[in-house]
Protein backbone atom coordinates (compact mmCIF):
# COMPACT_ATOMS: atom_id res chain seq x y z
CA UNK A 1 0.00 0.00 0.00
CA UNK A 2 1.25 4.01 -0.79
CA UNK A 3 2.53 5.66 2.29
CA UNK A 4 0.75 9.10 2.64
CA UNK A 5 2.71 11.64 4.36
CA UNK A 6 1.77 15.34 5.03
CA UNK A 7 4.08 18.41 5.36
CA UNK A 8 5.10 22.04 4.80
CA UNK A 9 7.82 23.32 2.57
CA UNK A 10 8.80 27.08 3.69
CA UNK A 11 9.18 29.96 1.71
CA UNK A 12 10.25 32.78 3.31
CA UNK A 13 7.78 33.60 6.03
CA UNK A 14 4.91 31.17 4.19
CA UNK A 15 4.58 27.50 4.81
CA UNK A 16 2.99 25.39 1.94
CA UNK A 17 0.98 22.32 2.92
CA UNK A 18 2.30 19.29 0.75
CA UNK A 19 1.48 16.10 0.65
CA UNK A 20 3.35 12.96 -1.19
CA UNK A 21 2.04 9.50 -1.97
CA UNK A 22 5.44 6.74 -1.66
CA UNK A 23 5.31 3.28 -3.08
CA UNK A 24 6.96 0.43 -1.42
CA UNK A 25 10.07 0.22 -2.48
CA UNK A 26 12.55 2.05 -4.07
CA UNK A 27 10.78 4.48 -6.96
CA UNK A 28 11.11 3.58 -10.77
CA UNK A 29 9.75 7.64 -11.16
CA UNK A 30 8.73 11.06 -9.38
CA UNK A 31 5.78 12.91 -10.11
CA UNK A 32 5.42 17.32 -9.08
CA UNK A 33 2.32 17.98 -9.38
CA UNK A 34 0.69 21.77 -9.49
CA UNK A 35 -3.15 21.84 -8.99
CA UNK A 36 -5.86 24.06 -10.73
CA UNK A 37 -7.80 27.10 -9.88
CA UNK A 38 -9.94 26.96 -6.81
CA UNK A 39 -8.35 23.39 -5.60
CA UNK A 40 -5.79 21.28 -3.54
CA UNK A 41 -4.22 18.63 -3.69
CA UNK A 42 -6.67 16.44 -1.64
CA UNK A 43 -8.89 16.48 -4.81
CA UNK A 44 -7.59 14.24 -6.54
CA UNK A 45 -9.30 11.36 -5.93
CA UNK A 46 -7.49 7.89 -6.61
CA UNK A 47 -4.76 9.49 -9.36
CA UNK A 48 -2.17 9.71 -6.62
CA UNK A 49 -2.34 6.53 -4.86
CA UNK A 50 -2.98 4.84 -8.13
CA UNK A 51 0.38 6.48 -9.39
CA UNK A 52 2.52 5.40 -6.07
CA UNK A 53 1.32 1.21 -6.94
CA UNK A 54 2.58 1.29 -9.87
CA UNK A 55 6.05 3.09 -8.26
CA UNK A 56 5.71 6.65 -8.81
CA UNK A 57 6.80 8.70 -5.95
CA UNK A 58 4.18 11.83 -6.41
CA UNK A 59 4.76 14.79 -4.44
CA UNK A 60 2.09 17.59 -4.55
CA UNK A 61 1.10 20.99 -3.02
CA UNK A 62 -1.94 23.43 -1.86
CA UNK A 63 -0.63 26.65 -3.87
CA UNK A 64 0.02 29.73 -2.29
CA UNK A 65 -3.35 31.31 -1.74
CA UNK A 66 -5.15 28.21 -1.96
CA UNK A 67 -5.99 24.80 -0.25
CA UNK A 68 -4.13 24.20 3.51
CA UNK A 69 -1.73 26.90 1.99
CA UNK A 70 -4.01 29.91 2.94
CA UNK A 71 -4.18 29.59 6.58
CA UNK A 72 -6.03 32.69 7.11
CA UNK A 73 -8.99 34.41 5.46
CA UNK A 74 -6.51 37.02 4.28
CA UNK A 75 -4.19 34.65 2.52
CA UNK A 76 -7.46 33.51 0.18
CA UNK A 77 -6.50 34.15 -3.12
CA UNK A 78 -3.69 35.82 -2.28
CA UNK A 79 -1.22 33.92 -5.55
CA UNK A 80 1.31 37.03 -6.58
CA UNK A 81 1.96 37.78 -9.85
CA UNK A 82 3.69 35.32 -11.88
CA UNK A 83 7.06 35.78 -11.53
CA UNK A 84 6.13 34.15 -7.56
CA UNK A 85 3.59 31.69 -8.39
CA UNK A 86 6.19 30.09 -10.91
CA UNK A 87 8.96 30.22 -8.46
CA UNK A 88 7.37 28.64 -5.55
CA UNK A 89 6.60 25.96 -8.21
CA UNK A 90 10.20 25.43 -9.11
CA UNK A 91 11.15 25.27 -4.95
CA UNK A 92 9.36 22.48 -4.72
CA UNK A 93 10.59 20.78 -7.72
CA UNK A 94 14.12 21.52 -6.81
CA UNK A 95 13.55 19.52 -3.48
CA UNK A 96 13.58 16.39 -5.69
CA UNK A 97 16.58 17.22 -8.00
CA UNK A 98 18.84 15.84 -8.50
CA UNK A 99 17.41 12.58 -9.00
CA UNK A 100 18.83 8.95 -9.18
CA UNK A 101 14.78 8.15 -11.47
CA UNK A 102 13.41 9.92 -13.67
CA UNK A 103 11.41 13.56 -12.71
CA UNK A 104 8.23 14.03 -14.22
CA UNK A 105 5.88 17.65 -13.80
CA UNK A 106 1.97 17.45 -14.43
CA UNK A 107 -0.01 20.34 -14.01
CA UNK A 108 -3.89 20.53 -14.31
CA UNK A 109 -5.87 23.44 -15.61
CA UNK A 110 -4.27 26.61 -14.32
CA UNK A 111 -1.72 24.01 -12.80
CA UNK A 112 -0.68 22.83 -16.62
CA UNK A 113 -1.01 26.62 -18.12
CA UNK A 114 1.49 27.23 -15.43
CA UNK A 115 3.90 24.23 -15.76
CA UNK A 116 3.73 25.01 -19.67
CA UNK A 117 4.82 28.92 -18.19
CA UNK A 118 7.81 26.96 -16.53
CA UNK A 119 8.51 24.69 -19.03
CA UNK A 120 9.07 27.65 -21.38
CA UNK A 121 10.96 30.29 -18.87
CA UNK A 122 14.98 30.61 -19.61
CA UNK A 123 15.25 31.82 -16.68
CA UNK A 124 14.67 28.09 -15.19
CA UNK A 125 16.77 26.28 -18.20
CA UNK A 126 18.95 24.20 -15.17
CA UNK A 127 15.48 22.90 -13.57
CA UNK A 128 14.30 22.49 -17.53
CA UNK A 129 16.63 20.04 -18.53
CA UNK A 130 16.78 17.98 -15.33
CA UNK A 131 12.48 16.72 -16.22
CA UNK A 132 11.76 13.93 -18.16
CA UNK A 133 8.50 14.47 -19.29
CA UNK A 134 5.70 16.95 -18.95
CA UNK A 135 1.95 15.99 -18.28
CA UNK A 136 -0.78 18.60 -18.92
CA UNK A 137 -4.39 17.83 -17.64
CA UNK A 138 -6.81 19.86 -19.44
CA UNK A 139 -4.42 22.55 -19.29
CA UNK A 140 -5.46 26.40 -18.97
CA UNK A 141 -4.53 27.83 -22.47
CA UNK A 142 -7.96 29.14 -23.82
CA UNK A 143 -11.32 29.70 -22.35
CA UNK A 144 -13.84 27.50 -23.84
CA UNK A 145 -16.25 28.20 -26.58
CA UNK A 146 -18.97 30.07 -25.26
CA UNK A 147 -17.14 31.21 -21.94
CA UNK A 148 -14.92 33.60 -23.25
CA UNK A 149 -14.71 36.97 -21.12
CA UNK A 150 -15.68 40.24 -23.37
CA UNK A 151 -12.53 42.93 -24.48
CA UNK A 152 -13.95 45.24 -22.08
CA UNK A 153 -14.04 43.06 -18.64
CA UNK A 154 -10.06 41.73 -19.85
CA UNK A 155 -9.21 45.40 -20.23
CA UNK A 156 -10.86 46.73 -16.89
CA UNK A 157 -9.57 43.36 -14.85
CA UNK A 158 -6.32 44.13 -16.12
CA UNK A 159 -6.07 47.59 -15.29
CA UNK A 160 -7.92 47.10 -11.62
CA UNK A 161 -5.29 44.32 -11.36
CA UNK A 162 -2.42 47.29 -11.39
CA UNK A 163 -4.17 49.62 -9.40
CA UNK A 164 -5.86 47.34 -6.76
CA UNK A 165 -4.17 43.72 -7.21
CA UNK A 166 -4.89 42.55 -3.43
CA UNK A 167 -8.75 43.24 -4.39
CA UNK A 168 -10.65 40.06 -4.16
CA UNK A 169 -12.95 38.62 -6.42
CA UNK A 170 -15.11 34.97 -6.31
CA UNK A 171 -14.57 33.68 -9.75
CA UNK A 172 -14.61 30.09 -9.41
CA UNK A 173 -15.85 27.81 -11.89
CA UNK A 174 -19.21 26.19 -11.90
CA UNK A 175 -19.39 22.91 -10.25
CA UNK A 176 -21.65 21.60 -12.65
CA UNK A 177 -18.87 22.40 -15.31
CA UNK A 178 -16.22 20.22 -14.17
CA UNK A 179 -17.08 17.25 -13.49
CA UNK A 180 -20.16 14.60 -15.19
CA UNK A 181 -20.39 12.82 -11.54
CA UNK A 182 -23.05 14.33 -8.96
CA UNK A 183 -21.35 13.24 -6.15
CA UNK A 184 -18.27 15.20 -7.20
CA UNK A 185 -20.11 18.27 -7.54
CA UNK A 186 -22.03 18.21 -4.96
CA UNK A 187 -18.13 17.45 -3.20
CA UNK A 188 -16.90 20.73 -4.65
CA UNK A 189 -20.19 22.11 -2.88
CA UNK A 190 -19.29 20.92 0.57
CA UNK A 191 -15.56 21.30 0.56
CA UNK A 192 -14.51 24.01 2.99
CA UNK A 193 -11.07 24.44 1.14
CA UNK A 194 -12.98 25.77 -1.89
CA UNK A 195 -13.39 29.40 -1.22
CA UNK A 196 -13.04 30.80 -5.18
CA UNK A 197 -11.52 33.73 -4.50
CA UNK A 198 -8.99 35.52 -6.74
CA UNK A 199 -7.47 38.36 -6.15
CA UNK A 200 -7.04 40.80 -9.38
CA UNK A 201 -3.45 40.56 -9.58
CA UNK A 202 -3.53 36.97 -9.44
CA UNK A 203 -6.56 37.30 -11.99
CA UNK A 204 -4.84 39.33 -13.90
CA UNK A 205 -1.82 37.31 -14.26
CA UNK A 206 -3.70 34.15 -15.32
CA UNK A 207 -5.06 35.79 -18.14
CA UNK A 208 -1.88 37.27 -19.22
CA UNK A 209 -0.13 33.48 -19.21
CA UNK A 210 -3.35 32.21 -21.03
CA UNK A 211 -3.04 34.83 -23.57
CA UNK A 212 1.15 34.40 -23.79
CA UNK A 213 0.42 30.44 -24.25
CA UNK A 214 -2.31 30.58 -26.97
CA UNK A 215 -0.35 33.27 -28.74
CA UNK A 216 2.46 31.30 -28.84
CA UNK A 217 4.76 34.04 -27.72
CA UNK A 218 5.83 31.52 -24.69
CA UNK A 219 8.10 29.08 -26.35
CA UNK A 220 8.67 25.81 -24.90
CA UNK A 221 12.53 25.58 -24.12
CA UNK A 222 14.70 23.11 -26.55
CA UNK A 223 15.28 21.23 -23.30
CA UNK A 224 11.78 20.30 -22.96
CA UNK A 225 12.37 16.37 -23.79
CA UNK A 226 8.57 15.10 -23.66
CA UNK A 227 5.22 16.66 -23.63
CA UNK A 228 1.61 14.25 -22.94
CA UNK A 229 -1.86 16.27 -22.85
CA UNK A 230 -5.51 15.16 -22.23
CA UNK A 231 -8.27 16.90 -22.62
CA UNK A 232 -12.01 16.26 -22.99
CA UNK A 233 -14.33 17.63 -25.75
CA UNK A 234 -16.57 18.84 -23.93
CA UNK A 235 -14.36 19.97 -21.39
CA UNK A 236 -16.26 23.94 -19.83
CA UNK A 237 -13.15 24.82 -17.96
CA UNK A 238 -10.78 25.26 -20.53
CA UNK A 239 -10.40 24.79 -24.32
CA UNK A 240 -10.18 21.84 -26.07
CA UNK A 241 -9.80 22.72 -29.80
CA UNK A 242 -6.76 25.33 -28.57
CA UNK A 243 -5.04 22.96 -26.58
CA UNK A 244 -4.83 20.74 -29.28
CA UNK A 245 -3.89 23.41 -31.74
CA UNK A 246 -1.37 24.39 -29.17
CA UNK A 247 -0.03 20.46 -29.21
CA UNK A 248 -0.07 20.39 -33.12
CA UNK A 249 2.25 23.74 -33.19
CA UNK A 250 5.62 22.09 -31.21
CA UNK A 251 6.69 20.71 -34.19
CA UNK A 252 9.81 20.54 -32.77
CA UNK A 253 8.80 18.11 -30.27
CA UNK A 254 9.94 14.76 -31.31
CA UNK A 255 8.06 12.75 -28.25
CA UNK A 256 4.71 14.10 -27.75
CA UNK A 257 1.47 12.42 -27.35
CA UNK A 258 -2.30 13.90 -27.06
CA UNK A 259 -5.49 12.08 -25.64
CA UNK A 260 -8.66 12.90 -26.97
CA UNK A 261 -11.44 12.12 -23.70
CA UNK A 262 -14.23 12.04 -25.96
CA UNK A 263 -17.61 14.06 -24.02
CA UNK A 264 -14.94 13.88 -21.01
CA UNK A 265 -15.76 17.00 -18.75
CA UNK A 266 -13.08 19.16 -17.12
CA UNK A 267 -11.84 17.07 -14.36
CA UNK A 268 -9.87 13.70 -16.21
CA UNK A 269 -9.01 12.48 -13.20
CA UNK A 270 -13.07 12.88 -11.54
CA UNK A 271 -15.04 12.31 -14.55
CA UNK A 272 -17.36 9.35 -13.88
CA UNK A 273 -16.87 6.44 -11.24
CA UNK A 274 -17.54 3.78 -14.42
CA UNK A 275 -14.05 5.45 -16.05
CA UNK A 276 -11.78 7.06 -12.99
CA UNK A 277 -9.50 3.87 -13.74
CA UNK A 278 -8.76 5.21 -17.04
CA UNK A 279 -6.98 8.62 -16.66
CA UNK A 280 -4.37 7.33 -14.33
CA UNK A 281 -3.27 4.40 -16.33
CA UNK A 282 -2.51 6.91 -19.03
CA UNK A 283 -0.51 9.30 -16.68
CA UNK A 284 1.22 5.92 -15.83
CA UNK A 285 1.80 4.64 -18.73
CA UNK A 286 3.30 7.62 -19.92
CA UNK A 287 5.67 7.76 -17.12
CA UNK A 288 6.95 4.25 -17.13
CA UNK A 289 7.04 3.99 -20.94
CA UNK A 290 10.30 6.63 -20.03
CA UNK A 291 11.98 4.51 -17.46
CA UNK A 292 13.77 1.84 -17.58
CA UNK A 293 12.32 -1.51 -16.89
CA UNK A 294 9.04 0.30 -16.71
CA UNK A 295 5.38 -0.86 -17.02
CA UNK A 296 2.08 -0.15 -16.06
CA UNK A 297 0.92 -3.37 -13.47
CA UNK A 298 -2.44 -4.62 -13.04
CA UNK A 299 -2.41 -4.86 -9.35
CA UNK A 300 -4.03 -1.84 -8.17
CA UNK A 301 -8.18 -0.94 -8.83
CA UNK A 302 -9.02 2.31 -8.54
């Protein structure tokens, strides 16, 4: 069985909440991974655990402002601009590196928009090179058809973001939207940790990655060795026709792999109980395919 163990990891005068899922024995891989907007890292059903029996040591995080993370009503919300949302990402990634296995980095929604910011920052070309493989779950790099926000409420946010970025505002997405299974909605409903509240610089600052990713003016690094998306088509959190016009455009990307989750909602790895076996065995898969002597077992139900 995985061995659960909670933590903090310190920055400065903040202490993240983390949380990593061991398999017994010695790992064949290690897993970072960044949750989505108006989450933790207690959300994620059976992906982790599921991950650690087939040996992938997967080490995870509330973000800054979000989750155990925000201990006080104040800290709600309260992500930074990019520039420290990115690097508390990479201090927790450099606690695992250097590494004897192979380091993986997964990011889902927001999460994956912002390990796609990473992957594609010079400024973190040591950390870069050192990852195997990068796994994007529905990752944040459109809205969705139909969801878009107008000119005019980008333009205002933007500017309020400048002059009052601390200013809070509930934007979360609807439950309803994320997930086909009522229990898991009505989950998102209960869960205290769920508070939806961004503030406008951290608003602001999503929408400005977003727009930098479906652009294409952020440029994967050449030391970006593997890329794996999934995304469902009817996915209401984020887009699924630009993430996979995002995919088709690194041409340069020799090993790269996209899963189509056909009427798939937002949430891969909380879809329906009938498939929540499926999206881990592809994470898995995808992992162990890149280490040696790796495979994906058939011990372990979901």
């Amino acid at each position: 069985m995985p061995t659960e163990v909670e933590g903090t990891h310190k920055i400065g005068d903040l202490s993240l909440y983390t949380k990593t899922w061991l398999p017994d024995g010695t790992p064949k891989a290690k897993l970072i991974f960044v949750h989505g907007f108006n989450d933790h890292i207690n959300r994620y059903y059976g992906l982790f655990p599921y991950l650690a029996s087939q040996g992938i040591a997967t080490y995870g995080f509330d973000q800054r402002g979000w989750g155990r993370s925000a201990a006080t009503h104040a800290q709600q919300g309260l992500t930074g601009p990019t520039s420290l949302v990115i690097s508390d990402i990479v201090s927790i990634i450099r606690t695992q590196l250097p590494s004897s296995v192979p380091v993986f980095v997964a990011g889902h929604s927001m999460g994956g928009g912002e390990v796609l910011t990473l992957a594609s920052d010079s400024k973190y070309e040591d950390v870069i090179a050192q990852i195997r493989g990068w796994i994007l779950e529905s990752p944040f790099i459109a809205f969705p058809k139909g969801f878009e926000p107008s000119f005019l409420k980008v333009f205002f946010g933007r500017l309020a973001g400048k002059l009052l970025p601390h200013m809070k505002l509930a934007n979360p997405i609807p439950p309803e939207n994320v997930s086909r299974d009522p229990e898991v909605v009505q989950s998102i409903k209960d869960d205290k940790w769920l508070h939806g509240n961004g503030t406008l610089e951290g608003l602001s600052s999503l929408l400005d990655r977003t727009a930098q990713l479906e652009s294409g003016e952020a440029k994967l690094s050449k030391s970006v060795k593997a890329v794996w998306i999934g995304c469902g088509t009817e996915d209401k959190g984020v887009s699924y026709q630009a993430c996979k016009k995002w995919f088709e455009a690194q041409t340069q990307l020799q090993d790269k792999e996209f899963k189509t989750y056909d009427g798939w909602y937002h949430q891969l790895h909380a879809d329906l109980p009938d498939n929540r076996d499926v999206f881990p065995k592809d994470v898995a898969g995808f992992i162990l395919a890149r280490c040696e002597g790796g495979r994906v077992g058939d011990g372990s139900k979901l």
